[in-house]
N, C-alpha and C. Protein backbone atom coordinates (compact mmCIF):
# COMPACT_ATOMS: atom_id res chain seq x y z
N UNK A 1 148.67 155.78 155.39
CA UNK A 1 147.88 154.64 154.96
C UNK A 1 146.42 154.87 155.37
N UNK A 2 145.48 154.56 154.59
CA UNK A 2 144.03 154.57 154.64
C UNK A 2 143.94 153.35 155.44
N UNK A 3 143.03 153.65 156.89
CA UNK A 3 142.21 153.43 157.63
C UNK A 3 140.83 152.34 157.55
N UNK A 4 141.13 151.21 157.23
CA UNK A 4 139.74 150.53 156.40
C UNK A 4 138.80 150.12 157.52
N UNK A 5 137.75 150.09 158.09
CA UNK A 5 137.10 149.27 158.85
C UNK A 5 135.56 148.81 158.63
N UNK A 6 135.19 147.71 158.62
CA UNK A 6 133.94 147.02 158.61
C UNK A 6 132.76 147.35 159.30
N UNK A 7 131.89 147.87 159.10
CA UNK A 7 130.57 148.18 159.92
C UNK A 7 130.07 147.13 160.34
N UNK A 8 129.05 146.73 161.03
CA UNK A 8 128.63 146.02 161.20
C UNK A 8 127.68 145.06 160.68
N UNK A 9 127.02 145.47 159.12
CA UNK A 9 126.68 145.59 158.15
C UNK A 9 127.71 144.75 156.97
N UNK A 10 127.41 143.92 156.55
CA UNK A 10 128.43 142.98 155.55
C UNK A 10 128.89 144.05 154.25
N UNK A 11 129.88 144.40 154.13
CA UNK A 11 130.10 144.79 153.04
C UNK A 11 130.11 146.41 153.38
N UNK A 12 129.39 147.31 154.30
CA UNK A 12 129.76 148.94 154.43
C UNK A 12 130.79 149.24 155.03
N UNK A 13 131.80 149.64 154.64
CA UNK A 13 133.48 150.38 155.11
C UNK A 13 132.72 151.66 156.02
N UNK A 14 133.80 152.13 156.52
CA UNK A 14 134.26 153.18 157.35
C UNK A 14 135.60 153.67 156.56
N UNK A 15 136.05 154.15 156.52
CA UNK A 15 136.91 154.97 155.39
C UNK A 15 137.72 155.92 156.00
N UNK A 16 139.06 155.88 156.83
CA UNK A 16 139.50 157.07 156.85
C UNK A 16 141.12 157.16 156.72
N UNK A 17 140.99 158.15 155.27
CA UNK A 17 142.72 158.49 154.87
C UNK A 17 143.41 158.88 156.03
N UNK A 18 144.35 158.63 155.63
CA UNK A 18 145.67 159.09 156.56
C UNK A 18 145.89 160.95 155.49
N UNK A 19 146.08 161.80 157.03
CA UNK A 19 146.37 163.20 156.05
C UNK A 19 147.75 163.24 156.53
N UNK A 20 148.16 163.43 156.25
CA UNK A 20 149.79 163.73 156.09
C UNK A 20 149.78 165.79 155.68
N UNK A 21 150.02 166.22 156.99
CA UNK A 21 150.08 167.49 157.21
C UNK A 21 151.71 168.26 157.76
N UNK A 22 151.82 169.45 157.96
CA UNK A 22 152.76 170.50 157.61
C UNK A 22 152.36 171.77 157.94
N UNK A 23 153.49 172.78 157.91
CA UNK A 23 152.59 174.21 158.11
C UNK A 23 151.74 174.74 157.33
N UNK A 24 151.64 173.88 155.93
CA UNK A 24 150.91 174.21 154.98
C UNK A 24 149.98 173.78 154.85
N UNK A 25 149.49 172.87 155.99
CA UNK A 25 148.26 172.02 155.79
C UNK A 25 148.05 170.69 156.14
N UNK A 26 147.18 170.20 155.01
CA UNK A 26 147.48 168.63 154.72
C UNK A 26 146.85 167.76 153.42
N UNK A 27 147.30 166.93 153.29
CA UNK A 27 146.92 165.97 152.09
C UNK A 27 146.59 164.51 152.46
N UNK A 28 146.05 164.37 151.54
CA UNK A 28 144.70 163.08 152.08
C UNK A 28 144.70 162.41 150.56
N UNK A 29 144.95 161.00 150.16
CA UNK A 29 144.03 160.33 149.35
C UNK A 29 143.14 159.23 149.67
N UNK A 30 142.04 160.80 148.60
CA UNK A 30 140.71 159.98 149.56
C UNK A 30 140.31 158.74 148.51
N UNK A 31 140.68 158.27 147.55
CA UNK A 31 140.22 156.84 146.47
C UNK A 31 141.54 156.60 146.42
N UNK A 32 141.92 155.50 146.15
CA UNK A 32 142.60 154.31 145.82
C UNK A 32 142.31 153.15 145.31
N UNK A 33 142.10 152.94 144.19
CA UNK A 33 141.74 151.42 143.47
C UNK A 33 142.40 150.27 144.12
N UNK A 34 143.83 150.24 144.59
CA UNK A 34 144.42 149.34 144.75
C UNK A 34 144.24 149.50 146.59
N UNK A 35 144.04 150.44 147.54
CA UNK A 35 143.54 150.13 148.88
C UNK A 35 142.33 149.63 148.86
N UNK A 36 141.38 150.24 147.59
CA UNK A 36 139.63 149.50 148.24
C UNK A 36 140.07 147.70 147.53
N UNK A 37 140.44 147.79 146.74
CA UNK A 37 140.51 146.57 145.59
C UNK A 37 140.73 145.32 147.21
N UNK A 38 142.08 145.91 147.67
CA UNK A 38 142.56 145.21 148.79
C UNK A 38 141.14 144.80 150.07
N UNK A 39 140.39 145.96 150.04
CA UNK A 39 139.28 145.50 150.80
C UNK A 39 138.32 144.90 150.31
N UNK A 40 138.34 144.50 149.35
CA UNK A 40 136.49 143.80 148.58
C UNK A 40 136.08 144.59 148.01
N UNK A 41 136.10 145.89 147.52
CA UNK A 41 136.06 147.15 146.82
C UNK A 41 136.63 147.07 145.38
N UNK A 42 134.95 146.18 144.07
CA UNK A 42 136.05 146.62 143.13
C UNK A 42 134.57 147.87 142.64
N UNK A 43 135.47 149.14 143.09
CA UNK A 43 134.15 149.94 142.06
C UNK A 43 134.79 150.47 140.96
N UNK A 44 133.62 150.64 139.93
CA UNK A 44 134.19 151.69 138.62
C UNK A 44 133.19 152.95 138.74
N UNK A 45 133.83 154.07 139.24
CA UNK A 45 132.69 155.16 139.63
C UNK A 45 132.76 155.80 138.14
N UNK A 46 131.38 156.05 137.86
CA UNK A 46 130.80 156.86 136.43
C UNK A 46 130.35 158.11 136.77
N UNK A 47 130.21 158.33 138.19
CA UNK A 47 130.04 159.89 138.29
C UNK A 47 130.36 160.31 139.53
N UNK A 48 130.38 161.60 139.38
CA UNK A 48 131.11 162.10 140.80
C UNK A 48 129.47 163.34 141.18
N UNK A 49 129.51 163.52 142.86
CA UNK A 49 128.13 164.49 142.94
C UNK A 49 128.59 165.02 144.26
N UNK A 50 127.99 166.25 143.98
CA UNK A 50 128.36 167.19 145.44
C UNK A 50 126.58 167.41 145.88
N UNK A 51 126.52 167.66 147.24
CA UNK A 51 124.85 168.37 147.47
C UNK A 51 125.57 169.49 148.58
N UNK A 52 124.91 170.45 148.66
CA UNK A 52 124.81 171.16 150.41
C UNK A 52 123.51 171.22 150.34
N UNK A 53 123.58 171.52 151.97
CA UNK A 53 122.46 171.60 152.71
C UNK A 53 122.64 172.74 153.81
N UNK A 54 121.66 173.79 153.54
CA UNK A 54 121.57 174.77 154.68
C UNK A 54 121.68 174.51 155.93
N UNK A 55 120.66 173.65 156.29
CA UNK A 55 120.61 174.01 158.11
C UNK A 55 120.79 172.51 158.58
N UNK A 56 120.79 172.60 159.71
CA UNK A 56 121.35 171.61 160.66
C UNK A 56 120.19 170.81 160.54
N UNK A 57 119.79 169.09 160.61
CA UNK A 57 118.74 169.12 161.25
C UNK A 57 117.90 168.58 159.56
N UNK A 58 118.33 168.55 158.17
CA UNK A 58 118.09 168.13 157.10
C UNK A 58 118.51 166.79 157.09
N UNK A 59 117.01 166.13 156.26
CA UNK A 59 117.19 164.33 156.74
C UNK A 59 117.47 163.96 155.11
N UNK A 60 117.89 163.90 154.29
CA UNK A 60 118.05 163.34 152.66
C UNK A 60 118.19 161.60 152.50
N UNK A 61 116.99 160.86 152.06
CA UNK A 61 117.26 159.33 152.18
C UNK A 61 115.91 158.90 152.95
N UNK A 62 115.44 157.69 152.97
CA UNK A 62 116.54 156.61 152.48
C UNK A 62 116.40 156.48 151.18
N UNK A 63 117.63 156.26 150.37
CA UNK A 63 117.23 155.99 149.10
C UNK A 63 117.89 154.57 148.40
N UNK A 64 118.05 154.30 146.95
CA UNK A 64 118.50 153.32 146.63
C UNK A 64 118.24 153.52 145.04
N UNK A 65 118.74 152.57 144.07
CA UNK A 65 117.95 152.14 143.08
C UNK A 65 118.66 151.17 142.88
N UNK A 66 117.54 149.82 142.12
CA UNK A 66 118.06 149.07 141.91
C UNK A 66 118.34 148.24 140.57
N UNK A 67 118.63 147.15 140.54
CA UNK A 67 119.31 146.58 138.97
C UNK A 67 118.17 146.99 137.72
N UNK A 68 118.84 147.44 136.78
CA UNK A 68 120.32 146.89 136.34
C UNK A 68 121.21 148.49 136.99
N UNK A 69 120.19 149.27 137.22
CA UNK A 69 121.47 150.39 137.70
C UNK A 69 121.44 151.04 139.32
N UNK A 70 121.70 149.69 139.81
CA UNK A 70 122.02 149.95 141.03
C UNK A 70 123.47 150.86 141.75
N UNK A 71 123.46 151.39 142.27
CA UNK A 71 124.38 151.99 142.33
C UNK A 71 125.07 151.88 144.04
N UNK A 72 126.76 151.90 143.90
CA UNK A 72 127.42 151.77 145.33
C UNK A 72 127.73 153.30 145.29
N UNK A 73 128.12 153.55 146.87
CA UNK A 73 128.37 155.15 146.63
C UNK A 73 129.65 155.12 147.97
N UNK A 74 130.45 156.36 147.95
CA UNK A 74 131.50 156.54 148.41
C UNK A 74 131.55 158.03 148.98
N UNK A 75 130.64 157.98 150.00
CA UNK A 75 130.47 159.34 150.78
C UNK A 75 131.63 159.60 151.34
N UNK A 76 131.55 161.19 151.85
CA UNK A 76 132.54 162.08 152.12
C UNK A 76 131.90 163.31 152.75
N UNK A 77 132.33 164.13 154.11
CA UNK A 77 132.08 165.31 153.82
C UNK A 77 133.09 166.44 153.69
N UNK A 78 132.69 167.47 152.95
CA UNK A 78 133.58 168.46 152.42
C UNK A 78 133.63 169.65 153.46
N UNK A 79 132.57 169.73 154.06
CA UNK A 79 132.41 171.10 154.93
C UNK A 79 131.25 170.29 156.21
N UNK A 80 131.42 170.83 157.60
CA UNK A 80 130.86 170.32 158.54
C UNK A 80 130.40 169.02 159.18
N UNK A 81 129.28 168.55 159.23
CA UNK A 81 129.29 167.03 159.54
C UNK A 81 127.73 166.29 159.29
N UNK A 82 128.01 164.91 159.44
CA UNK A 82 126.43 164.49 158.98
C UNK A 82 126.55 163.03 159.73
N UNK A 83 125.36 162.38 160.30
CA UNK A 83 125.14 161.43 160.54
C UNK A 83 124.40 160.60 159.26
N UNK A 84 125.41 159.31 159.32
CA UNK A 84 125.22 158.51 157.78
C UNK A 84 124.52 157.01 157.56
N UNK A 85 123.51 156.71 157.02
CA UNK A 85 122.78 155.85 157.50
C UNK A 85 122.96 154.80 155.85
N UNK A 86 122.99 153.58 156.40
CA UNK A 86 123.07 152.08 155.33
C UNK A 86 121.79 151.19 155.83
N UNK A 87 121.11 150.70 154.58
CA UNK A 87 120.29 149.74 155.32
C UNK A 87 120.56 148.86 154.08
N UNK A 88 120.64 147.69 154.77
CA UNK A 88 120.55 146.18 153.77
C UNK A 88 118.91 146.56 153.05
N UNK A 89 118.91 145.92 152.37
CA UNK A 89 117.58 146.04 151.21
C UNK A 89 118.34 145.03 150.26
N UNK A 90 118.69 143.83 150.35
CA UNK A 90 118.87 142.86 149.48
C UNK A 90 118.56 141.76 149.80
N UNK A 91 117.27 141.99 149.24
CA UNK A 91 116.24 140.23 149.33
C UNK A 91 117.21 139.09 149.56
N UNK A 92 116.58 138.46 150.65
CA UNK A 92 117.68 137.54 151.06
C UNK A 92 118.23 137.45 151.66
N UNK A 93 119.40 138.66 151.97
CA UNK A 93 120.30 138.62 152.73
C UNK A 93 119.58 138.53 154.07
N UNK A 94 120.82 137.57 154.92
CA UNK A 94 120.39 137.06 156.63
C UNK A 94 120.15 138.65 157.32
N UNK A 95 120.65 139.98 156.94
CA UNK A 95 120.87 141.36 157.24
C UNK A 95 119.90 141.87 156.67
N UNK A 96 118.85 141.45 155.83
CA UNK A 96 117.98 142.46 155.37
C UNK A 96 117.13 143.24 156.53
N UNK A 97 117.12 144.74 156.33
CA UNK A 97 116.31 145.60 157.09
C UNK A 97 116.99 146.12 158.64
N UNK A 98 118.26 145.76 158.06
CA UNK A 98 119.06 146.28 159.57
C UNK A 98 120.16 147.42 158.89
N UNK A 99 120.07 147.85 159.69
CA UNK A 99 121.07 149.65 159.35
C UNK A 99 121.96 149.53 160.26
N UNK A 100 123.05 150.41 159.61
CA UNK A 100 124.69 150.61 160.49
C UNK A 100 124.83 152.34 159.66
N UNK A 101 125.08 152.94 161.10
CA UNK A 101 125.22 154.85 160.88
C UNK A 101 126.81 155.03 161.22
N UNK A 102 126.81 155.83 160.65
CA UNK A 102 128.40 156.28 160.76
C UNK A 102 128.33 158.06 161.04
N UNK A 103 128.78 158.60 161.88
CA UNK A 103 129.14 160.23 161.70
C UNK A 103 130.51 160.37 160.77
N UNK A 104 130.11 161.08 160.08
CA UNK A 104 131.25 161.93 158.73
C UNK A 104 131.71 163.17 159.12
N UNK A 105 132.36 163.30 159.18
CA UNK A 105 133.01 165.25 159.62
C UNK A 105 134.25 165.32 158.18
N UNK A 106 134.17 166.83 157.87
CA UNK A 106 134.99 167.37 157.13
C UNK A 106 135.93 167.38 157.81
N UNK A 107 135.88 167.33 159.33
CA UNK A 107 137.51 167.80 160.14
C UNK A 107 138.68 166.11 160.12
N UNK A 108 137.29 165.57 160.21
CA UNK A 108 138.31 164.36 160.54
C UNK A 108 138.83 163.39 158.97
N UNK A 109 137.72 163.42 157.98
CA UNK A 109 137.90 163.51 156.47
C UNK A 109 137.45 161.90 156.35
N UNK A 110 136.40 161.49 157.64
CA UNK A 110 136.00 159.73 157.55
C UNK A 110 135.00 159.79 156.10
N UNK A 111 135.24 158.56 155.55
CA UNK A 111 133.76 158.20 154.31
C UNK A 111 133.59 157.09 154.58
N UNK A 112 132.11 156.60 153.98
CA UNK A 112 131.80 155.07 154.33
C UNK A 112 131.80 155.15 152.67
N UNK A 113 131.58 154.00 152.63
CA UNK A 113 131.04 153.04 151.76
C UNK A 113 130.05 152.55 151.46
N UNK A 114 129.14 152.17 150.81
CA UNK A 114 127.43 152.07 150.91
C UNK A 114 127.15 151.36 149.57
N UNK A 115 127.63 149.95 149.71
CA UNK A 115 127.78 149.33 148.63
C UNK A 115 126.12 148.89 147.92
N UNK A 116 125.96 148.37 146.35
CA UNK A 116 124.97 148.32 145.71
C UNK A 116 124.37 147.22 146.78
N UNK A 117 122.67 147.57 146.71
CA UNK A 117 121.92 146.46 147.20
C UNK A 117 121.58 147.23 148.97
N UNK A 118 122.20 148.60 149.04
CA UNK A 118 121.50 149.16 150.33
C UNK A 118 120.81 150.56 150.22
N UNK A 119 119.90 150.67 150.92
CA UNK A 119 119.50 152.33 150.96
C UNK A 119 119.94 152.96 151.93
N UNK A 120 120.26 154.67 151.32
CA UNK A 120 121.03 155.05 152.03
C UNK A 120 120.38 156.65 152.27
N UNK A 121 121.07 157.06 153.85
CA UNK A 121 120.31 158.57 153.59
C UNK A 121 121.35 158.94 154.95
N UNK A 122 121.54 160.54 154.55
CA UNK A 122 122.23 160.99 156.37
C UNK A 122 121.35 162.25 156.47
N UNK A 123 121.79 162.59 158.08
CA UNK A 123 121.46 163.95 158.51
C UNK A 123 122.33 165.03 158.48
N UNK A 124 122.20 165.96 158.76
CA UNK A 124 123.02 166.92 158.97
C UNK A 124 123.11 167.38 159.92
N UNK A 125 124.41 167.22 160.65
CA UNK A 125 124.69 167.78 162.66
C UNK A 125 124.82 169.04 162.78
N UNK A 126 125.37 170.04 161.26
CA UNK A 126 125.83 171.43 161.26
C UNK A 126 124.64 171.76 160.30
N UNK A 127 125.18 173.01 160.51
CA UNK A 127 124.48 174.36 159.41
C UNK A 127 125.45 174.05 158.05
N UNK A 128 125.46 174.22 157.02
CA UNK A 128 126.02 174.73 155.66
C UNK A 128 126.87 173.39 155.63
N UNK A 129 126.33 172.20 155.52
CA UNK A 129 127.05 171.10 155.16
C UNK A 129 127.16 170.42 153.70
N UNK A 130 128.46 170.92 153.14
CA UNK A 130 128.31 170.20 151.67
C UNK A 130 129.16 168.52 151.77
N UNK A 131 128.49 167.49 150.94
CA UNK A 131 128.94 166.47 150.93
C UNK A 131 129.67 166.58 149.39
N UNK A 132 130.20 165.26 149.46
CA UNK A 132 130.63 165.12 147.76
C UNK A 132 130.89 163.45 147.77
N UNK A 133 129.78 162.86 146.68
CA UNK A 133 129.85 160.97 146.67
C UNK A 133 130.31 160.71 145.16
N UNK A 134 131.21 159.64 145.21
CA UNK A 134 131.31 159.19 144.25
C UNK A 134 130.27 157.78 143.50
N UNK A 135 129.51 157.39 143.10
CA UNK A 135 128.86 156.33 142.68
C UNK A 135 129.18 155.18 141.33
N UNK A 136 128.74 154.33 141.29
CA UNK A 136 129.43 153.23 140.43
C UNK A 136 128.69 152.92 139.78
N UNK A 137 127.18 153.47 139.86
CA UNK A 137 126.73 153.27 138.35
C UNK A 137 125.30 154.95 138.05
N UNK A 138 124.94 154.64 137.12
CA UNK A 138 124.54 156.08 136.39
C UNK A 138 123.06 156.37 137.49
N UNK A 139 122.55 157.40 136.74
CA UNK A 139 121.45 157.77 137.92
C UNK A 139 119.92 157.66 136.81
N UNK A 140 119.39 156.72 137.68
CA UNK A 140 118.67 155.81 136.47
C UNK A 140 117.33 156.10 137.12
N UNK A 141 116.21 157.25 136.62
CA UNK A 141 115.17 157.72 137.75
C UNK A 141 113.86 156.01 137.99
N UNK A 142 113.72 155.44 136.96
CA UNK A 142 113.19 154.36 136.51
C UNK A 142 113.70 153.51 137.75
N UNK A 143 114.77 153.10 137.92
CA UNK A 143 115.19 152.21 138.80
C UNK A 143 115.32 152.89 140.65
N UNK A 144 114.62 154.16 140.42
CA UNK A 144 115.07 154.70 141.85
C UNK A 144 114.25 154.14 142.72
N UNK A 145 114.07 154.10 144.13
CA UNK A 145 113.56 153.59 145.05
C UNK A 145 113.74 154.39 146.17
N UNK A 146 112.80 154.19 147.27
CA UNK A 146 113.31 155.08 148.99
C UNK A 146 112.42 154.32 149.87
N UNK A 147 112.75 154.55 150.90
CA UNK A 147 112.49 154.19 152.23
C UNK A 147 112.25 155.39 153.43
N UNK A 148 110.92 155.35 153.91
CA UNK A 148 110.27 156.26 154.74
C UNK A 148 111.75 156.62 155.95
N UNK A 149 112.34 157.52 156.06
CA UNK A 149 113.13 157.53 157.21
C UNK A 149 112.73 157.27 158.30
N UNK A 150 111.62 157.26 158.65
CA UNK A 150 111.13 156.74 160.06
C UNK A 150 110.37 155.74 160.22
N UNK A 151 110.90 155.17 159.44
CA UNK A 151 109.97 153.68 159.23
C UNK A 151 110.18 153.03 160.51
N UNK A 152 109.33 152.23 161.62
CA UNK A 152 109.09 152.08 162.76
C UNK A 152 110.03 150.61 162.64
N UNK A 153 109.67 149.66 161.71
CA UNK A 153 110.56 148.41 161.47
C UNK A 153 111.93 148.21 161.68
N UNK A 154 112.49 149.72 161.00
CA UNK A 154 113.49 150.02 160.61
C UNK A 154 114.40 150.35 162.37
N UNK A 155 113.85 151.15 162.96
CA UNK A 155 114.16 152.23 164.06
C UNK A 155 115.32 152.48 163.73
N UNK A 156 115.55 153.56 162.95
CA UNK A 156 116.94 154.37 163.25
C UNK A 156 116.78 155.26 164.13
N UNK A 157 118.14 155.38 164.90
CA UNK A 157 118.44 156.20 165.77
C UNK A 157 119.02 157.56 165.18
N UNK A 158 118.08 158.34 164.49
CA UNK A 158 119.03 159.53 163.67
C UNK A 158 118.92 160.32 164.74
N UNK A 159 120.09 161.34 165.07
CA UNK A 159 120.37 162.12 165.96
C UNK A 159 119.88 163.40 165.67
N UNK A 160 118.70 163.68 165.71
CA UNK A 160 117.91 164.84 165.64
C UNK A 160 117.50 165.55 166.91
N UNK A 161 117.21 167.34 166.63
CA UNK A 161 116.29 167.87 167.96
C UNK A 161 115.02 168.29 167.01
N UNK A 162 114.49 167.71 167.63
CA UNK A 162 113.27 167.93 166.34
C UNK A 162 112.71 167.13 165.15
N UNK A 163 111.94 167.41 164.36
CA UNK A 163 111.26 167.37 163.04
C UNK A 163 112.41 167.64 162.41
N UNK A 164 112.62 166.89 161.36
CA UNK A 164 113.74 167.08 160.39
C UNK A 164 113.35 167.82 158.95
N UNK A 165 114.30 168.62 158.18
CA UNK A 165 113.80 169.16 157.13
C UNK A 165 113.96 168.04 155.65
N UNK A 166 113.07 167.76 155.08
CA UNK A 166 112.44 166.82 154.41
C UNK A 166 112.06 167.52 152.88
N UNK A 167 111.98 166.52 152.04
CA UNK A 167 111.74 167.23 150.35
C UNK A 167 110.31 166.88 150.55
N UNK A 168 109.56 167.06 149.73
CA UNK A 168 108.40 166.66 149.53
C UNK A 168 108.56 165.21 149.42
N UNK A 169 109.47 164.40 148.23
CA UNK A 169 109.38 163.67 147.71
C UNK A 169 109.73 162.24 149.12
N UNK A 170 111.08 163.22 149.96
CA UNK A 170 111.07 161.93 151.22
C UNK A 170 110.11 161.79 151.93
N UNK A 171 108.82 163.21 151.95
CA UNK A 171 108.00 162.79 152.94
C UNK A 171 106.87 161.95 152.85
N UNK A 172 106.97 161.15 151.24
CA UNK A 172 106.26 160.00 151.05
C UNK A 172 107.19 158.76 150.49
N UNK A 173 107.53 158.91 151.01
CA UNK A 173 108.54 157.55 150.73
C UNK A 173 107.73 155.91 151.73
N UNK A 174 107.62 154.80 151.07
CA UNK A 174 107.04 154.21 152.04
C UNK A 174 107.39 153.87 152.85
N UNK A 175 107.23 152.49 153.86
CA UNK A 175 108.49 151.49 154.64
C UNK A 175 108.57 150.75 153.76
N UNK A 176 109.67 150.00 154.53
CA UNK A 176 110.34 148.61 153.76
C UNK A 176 108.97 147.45 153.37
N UNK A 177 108.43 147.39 154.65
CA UNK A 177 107.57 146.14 154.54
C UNK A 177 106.51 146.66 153.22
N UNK A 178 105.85 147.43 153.04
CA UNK A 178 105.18 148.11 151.77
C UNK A 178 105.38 147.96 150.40
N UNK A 179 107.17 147.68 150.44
CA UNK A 179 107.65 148.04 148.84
C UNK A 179 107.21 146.75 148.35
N UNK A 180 107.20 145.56 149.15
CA UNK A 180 107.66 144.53 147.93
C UNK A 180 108.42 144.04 147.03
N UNK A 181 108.19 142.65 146.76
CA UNK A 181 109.49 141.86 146.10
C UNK A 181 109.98 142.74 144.56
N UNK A 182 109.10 143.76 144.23
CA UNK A 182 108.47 143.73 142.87
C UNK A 182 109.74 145.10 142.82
N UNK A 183 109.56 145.80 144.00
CA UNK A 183 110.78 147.09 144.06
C UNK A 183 112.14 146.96 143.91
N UNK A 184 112.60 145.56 144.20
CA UNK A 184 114.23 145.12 144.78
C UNK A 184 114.20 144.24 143.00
């Protein structure tokens, strides 16, 4: 049986299948319509996405986009591990601008949940870490959005030694307080 638990964060799961193993291994189902359905989980995922990342120490996020193609996502990692970051970004909510992190490992096979209406971004704890997310709605560049990872408002605690490796594009990302009503 899949493992459901609540972040601290209204609405972001913690996610972890039961593997049912042997000398041959083990097996894991990692989606279930009728376990998430059971949790407040109704998604219809339209696409499936893998990334890797070389080195340890790569920050990807915060990101988001929002309506009409906002999208929930259903992280996973496939190989090594990543620290996983949610931030409310839904005008309104009593939670706006507060984050809940989760560590993901391929060994242990945890995923969160990162439902529409948050931005989201992790690190990477290893070298050669591939993820793989499922999302619930299309990838709409018009509606995309991000959030400075080190936005001071914000303070995440990302578990870094160092300067993190960054795209061009995250290293102008603004803060929250910057975007405005006009972004959400």
């Amino acid at each position: 049986m899949t493992a459901i638990t609540p972040l601290a964060l209204p609405d972001v799961l913690l996610i972890t299948p039961k593997r049912h193993g042997d000398a041959r291994g083990w097996f894991a189902e990692t989606w279930s319509r009728k376990a998430m359905s059971a949790a407040g989980v109704e998604a219809d995922f339209v696409q499936d996405n893998q990334a890797f990342n070389a080195r340890k120490g790569t920050l990807r996020g915060l990101h988001f986009q929002t309506a009409p193609h906002a999208q929930g996502k259903l992280v996973r990692v496939l190989k090594g591990a990543i620290f996983d970051v949610a931030v409310d970004v839904r005008p309104g909510s009593p939670t706006f601008g507060q984050w809940v992190g989760a560590t993901l490992t391929a060994e242990a096979g945890e995923q969160i949940w990162v439902p529409r209406g948050f931005a989201h971004g992790y690190c990477t704890l290893t070298d050669g870490v591939e993820l793989f997310y499922k999302v619930d709605g299309p990838y709409a560049p018009d509606c995309e959005g991000g959030i400075a990872w080190n936005d001071p408002d914000l303070a995440i605690d990302w578990p870094l030694d160092g300067e993190p490796v960054l795209s061009d594009k995250d290293q102008k990302l603004p803060r929250l307080k910057d975007l405005g009503a006009a972004a959400f």
